[in-house]
Every structure is written in C-alpha cells, then in structure tokens.
C-alpha atoms as a PDB file:
ATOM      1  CA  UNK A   1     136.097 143.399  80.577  1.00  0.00           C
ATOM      2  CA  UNK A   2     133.639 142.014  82.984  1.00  0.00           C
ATOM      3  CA  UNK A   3     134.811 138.766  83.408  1.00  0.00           C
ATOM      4  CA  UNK A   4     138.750 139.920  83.952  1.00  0.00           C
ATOM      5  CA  UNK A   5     139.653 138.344  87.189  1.00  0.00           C
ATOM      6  CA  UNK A   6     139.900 139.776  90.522  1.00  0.00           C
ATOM      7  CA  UNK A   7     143.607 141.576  91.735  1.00  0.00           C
ATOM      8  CA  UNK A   8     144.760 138.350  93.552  1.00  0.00           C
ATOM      9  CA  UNK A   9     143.901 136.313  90.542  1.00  0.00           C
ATOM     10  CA  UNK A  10     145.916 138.819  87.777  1.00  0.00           C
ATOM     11  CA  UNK A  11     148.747 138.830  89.895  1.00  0.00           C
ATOM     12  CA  UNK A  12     148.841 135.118  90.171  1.00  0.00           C
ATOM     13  CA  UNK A  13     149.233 134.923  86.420  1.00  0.00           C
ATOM     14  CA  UNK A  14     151.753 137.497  86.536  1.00  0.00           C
ATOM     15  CA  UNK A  15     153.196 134.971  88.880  1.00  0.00           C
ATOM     16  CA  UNK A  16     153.101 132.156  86.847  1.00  0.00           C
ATOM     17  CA  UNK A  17     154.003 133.659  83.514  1.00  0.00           C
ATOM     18  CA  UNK A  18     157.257 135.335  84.858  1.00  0.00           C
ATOM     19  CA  UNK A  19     157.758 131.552  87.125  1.00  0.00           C
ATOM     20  CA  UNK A  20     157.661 130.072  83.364  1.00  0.00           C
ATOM     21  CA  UNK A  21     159.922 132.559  81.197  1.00  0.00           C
ATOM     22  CA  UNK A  22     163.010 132.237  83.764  1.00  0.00           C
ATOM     23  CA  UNK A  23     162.547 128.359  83.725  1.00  0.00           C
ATOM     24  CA  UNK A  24     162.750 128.675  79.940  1.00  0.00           C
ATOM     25  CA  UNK A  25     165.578 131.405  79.458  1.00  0.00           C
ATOM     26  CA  UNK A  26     167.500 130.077  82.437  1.00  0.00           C
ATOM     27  CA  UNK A  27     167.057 126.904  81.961  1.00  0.00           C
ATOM     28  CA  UNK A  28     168.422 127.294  78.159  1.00  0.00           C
ATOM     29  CA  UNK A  29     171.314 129.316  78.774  1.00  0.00           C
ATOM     30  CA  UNK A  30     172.432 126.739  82.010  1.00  0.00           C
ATOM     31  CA  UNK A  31     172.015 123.543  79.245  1.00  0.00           C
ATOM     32  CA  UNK A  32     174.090 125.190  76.725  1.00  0.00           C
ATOM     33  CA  UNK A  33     176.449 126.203  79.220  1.00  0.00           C
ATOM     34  CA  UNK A  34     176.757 122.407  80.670  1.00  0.00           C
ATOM     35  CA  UNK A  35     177.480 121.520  76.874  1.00  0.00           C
ATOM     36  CA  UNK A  36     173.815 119.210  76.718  1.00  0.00           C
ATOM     37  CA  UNK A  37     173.031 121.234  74.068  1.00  0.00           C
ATOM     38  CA  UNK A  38     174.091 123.682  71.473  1.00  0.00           C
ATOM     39  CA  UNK A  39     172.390 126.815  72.026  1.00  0.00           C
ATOM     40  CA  UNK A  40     173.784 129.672  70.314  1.00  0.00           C
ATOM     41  CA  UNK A  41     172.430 133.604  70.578  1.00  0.00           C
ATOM     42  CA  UNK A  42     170.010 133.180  67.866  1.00  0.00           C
ATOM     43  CA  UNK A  43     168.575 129.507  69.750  1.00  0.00           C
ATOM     44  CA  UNK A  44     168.902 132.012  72.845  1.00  0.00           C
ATOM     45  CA  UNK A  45     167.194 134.640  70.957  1.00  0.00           C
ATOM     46  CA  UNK A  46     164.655 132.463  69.824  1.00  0.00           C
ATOM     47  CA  UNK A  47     163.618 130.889  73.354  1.00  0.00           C
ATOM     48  CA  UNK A  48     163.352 134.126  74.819  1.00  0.00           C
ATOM     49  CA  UNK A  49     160.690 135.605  71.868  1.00  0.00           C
ATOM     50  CA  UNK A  50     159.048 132.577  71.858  1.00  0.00           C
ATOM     51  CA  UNK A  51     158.418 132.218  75.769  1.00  0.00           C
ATOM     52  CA  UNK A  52     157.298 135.739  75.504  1.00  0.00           C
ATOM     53  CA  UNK A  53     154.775 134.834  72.583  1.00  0.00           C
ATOM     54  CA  UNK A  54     153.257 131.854  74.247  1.00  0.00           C
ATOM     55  CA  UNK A  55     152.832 133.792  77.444  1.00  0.00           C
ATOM     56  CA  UNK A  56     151.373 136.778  76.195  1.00  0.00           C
ATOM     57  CA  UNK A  57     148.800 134.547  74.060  1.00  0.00           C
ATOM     58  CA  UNK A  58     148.171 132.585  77.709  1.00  0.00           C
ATOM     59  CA  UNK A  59     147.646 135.413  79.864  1.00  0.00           C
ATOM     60  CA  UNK A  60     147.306 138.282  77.955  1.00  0.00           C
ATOM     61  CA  UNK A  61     143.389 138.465  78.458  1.00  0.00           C
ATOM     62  CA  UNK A  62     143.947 137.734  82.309  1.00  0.00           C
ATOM     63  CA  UNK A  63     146.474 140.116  83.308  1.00  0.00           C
ATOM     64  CA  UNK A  64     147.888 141.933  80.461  1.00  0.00           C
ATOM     65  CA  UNK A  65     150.804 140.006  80.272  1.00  0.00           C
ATOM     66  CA  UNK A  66     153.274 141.931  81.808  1.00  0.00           C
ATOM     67  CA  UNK A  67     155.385 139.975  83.142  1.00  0.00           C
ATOM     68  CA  UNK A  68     157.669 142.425  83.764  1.00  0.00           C
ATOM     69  CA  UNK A  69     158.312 144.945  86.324  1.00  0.00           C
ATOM     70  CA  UNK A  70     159.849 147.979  84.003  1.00  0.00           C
ATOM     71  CA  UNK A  71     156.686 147.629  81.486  1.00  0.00           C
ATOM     72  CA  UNK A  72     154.067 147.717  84.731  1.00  0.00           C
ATOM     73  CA  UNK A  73     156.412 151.186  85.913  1.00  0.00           C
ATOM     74  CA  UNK A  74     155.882 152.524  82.659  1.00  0.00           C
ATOM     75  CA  UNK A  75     151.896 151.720  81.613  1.00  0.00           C
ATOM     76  CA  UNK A  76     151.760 153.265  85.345  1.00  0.00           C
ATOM     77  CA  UNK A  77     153.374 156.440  84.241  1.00  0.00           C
ATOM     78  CA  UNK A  78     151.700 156.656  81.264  1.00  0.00           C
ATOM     79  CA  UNK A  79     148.293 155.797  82.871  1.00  0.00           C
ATOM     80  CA  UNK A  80     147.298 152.257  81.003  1.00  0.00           C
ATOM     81  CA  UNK A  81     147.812 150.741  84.566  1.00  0.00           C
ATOM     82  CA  UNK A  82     146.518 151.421  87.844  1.00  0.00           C
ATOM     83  CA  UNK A  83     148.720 152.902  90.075  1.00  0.00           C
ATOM     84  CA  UNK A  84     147.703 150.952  93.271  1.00  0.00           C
ATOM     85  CA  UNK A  85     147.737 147.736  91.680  1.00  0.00           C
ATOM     86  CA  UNK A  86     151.341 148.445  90.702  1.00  0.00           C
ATOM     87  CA  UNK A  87     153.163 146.983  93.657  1.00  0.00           C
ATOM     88  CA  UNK A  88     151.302 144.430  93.418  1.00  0.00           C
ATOM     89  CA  UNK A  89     151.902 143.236  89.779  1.00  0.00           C
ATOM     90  CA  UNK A  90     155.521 143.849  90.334  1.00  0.00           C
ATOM     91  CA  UNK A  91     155.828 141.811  93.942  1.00  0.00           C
ATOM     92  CA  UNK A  92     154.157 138.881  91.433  1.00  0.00           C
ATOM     93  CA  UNK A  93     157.049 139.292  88.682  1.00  0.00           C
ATOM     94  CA  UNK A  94     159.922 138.765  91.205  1.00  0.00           C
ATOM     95  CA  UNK A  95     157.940 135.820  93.292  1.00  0.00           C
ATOM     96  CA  UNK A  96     157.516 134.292  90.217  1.00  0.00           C
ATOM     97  CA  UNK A  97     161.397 134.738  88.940  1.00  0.00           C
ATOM     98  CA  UNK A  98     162.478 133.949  92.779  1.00  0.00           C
ATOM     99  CA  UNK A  99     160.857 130.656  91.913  1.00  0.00           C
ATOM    100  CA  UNK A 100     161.848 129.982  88.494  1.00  0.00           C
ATOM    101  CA  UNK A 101     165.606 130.424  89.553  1.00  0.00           C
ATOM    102  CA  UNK A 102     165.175 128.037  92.856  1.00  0.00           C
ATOM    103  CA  UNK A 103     163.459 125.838  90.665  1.00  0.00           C
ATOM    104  CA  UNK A 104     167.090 125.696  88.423  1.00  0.00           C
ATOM    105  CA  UNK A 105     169.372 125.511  91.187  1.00  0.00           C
ATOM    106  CA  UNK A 106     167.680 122.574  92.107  1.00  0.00           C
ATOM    107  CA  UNK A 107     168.196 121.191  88.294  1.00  0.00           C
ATOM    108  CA  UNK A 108     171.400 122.597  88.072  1.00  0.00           C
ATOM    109  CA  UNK A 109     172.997 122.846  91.203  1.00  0.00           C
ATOM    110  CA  UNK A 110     176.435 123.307  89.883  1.00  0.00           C
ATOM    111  CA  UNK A 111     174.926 126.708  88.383  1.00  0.00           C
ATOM    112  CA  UNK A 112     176.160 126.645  84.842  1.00  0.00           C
ATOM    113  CA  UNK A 113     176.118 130.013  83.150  1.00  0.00           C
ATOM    114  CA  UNK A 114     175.212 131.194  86.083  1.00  0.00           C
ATOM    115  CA  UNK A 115     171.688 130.006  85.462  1.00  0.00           C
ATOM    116  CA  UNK A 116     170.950 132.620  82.529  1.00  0.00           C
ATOM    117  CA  UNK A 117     172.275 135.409  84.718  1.00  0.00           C
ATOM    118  CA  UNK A 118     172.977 138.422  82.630  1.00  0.00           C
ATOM    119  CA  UNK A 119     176.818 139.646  82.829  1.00  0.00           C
ATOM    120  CA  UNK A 120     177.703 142.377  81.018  1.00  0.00           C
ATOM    121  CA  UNK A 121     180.794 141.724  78.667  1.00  0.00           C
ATOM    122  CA  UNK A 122     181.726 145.563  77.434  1.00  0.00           C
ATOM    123  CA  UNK A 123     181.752 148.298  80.047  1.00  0.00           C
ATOM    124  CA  UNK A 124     178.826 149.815  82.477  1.00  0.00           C
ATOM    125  CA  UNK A 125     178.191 152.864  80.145  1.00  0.00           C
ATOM    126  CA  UNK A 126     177.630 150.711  77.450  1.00  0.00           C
ATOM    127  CA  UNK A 127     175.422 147.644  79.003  1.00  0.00           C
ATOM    128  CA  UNK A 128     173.370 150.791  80.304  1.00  0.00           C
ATOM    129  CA  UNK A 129     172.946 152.088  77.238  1.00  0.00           C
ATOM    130  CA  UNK A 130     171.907 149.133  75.556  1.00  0.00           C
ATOM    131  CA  UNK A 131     169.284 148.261  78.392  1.00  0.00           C
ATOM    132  CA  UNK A 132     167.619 151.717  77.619  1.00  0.00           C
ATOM    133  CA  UNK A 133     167.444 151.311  74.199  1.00  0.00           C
ATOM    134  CA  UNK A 134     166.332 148.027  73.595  1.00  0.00           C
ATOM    135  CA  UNK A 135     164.151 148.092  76.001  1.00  0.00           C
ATOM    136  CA  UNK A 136     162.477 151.652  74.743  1.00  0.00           C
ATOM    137  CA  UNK A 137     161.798 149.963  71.987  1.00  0.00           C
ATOM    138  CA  UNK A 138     160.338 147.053  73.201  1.00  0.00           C
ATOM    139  CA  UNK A 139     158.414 149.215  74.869  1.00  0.00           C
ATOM    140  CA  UNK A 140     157.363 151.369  72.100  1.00  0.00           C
ATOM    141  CA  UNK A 141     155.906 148.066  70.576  1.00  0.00           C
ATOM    142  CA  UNK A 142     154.285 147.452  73.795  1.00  0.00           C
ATOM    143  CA  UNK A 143     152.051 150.121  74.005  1.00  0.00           C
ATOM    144  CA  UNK A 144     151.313 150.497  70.509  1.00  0.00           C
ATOM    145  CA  UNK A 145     150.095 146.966  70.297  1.00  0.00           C
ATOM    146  CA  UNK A 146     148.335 147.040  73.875  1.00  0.00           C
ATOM    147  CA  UNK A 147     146.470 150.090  74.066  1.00  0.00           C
ATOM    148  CA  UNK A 148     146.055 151.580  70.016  1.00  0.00           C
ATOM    149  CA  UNK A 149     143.186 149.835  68.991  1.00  0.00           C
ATOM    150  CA  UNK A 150     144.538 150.923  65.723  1.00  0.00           C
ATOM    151  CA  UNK A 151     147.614 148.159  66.091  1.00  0.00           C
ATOM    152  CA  UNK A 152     148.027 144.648  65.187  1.00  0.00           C
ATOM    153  CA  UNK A 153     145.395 143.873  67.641  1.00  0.00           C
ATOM    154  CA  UNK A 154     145.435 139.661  67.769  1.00  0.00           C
ATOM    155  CA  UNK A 155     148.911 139.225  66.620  1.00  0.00           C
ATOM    156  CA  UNK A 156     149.812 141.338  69.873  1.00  0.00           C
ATOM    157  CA  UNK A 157     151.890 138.768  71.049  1.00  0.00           C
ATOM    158  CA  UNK A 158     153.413 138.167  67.833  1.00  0.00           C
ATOM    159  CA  UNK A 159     155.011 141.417  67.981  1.00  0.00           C
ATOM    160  CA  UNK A 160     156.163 141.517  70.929  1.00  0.00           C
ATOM    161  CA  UNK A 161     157.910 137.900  70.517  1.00  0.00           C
ATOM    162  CA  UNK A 162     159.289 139.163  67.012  1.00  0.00           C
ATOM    163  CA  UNK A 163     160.683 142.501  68.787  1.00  0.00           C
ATOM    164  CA  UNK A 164     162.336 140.450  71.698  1.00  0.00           C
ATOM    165  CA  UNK A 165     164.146 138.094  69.449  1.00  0.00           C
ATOM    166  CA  UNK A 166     165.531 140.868  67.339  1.00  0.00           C
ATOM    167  CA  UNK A 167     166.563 142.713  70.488  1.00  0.00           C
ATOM    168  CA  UNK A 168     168.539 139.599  71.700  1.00  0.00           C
ATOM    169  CA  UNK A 169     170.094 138.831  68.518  1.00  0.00           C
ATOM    170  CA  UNK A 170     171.014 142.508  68.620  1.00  0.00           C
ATOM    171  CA  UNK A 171     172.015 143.343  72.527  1.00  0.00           C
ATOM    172  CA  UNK A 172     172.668 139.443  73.864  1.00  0.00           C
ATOM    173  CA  UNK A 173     175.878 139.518  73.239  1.00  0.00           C
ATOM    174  CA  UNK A 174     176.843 143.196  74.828  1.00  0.00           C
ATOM    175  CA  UNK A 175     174.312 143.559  77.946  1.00  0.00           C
ATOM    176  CA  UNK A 176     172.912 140.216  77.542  1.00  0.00           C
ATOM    177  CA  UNK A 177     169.429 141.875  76.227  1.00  0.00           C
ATOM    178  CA  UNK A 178     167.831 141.275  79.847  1.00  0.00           C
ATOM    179  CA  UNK A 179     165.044 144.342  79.490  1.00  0.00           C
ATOM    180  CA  UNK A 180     163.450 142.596  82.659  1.00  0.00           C
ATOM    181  CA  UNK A 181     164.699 143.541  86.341  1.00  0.00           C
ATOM    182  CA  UNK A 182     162.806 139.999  87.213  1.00  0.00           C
ATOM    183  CA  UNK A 183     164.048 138.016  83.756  1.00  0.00           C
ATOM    184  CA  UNK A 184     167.907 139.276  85.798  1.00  0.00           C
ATOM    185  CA  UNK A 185     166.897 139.264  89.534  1.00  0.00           C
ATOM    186  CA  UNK A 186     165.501 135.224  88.940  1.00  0.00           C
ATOM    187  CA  UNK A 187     168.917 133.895  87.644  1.00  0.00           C
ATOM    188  CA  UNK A 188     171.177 136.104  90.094  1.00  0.00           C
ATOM    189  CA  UNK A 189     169.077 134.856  93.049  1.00  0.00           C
ATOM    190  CA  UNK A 190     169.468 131.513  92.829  1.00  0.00           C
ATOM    191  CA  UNK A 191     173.569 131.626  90.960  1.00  0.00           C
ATOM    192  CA  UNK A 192     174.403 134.276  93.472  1.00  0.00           C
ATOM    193  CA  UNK A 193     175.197 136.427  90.321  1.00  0.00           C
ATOM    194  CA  UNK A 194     175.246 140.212  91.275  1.00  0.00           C
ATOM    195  CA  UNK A 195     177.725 141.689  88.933  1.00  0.00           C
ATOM    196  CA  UNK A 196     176.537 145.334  87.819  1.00  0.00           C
ATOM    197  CA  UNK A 197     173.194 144.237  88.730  1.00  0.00           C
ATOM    198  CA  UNK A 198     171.807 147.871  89.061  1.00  0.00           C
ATOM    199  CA  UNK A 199     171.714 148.199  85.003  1.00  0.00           C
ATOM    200  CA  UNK A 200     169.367 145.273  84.608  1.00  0.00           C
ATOM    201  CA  UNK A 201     166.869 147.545  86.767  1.00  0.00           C
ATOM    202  CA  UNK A 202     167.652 150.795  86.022  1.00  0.00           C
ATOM    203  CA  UNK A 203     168.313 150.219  81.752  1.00  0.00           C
ATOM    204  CA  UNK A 204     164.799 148.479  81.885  1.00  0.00           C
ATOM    205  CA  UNK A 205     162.776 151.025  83.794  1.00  0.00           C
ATOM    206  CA  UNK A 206     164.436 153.781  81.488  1.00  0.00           C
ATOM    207  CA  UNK A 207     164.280 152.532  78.896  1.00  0.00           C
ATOM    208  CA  UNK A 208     160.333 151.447  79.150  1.00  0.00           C
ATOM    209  CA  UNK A 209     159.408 154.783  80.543  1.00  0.00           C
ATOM    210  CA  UNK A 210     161.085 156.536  77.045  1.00  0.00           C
ATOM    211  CA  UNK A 211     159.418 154.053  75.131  1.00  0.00           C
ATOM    212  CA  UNK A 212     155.816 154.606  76.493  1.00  0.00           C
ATOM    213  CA  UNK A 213     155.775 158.522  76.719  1.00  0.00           C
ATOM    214  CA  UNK A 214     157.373 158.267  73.168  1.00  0.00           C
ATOM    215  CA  UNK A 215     154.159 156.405  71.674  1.00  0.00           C
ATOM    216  CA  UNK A 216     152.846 158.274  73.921  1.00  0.00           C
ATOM    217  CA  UNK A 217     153.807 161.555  72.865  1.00  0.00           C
ATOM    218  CA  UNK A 218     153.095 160.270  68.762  1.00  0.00           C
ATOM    219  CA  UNK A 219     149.566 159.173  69.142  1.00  0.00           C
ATOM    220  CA  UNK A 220     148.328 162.170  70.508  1.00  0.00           C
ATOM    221  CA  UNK A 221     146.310 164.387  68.956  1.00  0.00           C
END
C-alpha cells in the first residue's frame, strides 16, 4: 500500500492497540474480581473478542494488527512479515502492555485478580498444552484471513474476534486462554504476578508458529 505508514508510525499503533486490549482485559477481570461487577468467563470471553475486533478494524490497515508478539514470530517465520521490522513490532506490544498494566495499578492499586494476570489452575503440562493449541488455531485463522485473498477478506476482524471468544470460553478457565506473551507480561508487570510465566510465552509462540506453517503447509500448491 503506498500510503501505509512509515516503521515508527506502525509500531506506534502496535503500541497503542496492545496499550488498549490490557486496559480492557485487565481492567475487566480486576472489576469483577473487586465484586463492581459481575463478569463471568463468557463476559470475560466476550471483552477479550471484542477488544480484539475493534482493534483489528482500527489498525488493521496501519499495522496489521498484530498486537501480539507470538503472531509477529510466526508471520516472520512464515515470511508475511519482515524480519527486521520484527523486534521492532514486538518491543511496541510489550511497551504498550507495560503501560496498560501501570495504567491499572494506578486504578486498582490493591491489584485485584491480579490485574487480569493469567494463573494457571490445572498443572504446567496441561496450561502448556492448551496455550499451543488455542493459540495454533488462532493462528490458523490468522493467516488465512490476513494473507489468502481467498478468505473472509473485510470481516477479517470478525473472525478473529469470533475465534478468540470461543478460545476463552474454551481454555479461560484451564490456562486462562492468554495466547499473548504481552496480553500476560502487561498484568504480571504491574500485579507482580510471575507464576509459570514461561507458558504464556512459550504456549503462544508454539502454538502460532504450528498454526501458520499449518495454513501454510494447506494452501500450497
């Protein structure tokens, strides 16, 4: 496109969009915690794929819409994304979380739920596995929608919202459904939160990495 915006202007909005999803998720999951409001996993659920939604429609045509540092690792594997510009994009992502999670200390100082902090309630070996997975599939969606020109095209971001919900209402309740090393490393920043905090990187990146070199693999001729 030639009016995308310079580097320093994409990963501004990377900045921004991952700044607003952690004030959203974090912020929801701290006021349901405090008992101000009754947020159960599918209100959870629904925040999440929402935020993503409205985010992808905002910034989708600026950046991509990332907003996530396991889906820029993966479009850089499977060559959607420039490799150089991949630090970058991902530096954004966890500026942008850092903020968001500041941002609810300050609101919520007392930290309730741990500011949306995800906390694995089965074992490891099972949070693990449902990072991978859910996020594969996210991923799957990802790609298919963002680079087939064959996909849903304009509803993009529909998609992707619909797929994140489902994933919540499916995984929130085991891993927490994080599929985000910033969406985790925003909340356990600013709640001090580190428990197991190597699955909500390494779950993510694996699982988006399977997820794009499976579409990958399937569109090929």
């Amino acid at each position: 496109m030639r009016d995308r915006p310079g580097l320093p202007r994409r990963a501004l909005a990377e900045l921004v969009a991952a700044f607003v999803l952690i004030f959203f998720v974090g912020g929801g999951a701290a006021e349901a915690a405090s008992g101000h409001a009754d947020l159960g996993l599918p209100a959870q659920a629904a925040v999440s794929g929402l935020a993503i939604m409205g985010l992808v429609y905002a910034v989708g045509h600026l950046s991509g819409a990332h907003i996530n540092p396991a889906v820029t690792i993966a479009f850089t594997i499977t060559r959607h994304f420039p490799r150089r510009e991949a630090l970058t994009y991902i530096g954004a992502q966890l500026t942008g979380a850092a903020l968001g999670g500041l941002l609810l200390l300050a609101a919520w100082p007392d930290k309730p739920g741990h500011l949306g902090a995800n906390v694995a309630s089965v074992s490891t070996r099972t949070a693990l596995l449902y990072e991978v997975v859910l996020t594969a599939l996210l991923m799957f969606v990802i790609v298919a929608v963002a680079t087939d020109t064959r996909a849903v095209g304009a509803a993009a971001a529909i998609a992707i919202g619909g797929v994140v919900v489902l994933d919540i209402l499916i995984g929130g309740g085991v891993s927490g459904a994080s599929m985000n090393p910033a969406r985790s490393f925003g909340p356990a920043l600013a709640s001090g939160t580190w428990t197991h905090f190597w699955i909500y990187v390494v779950g993510p990146v694996t699982g988006a990495t399977i997820g794009g070199l499976t579409y990958q693999f399937i569109r090929e001729r």
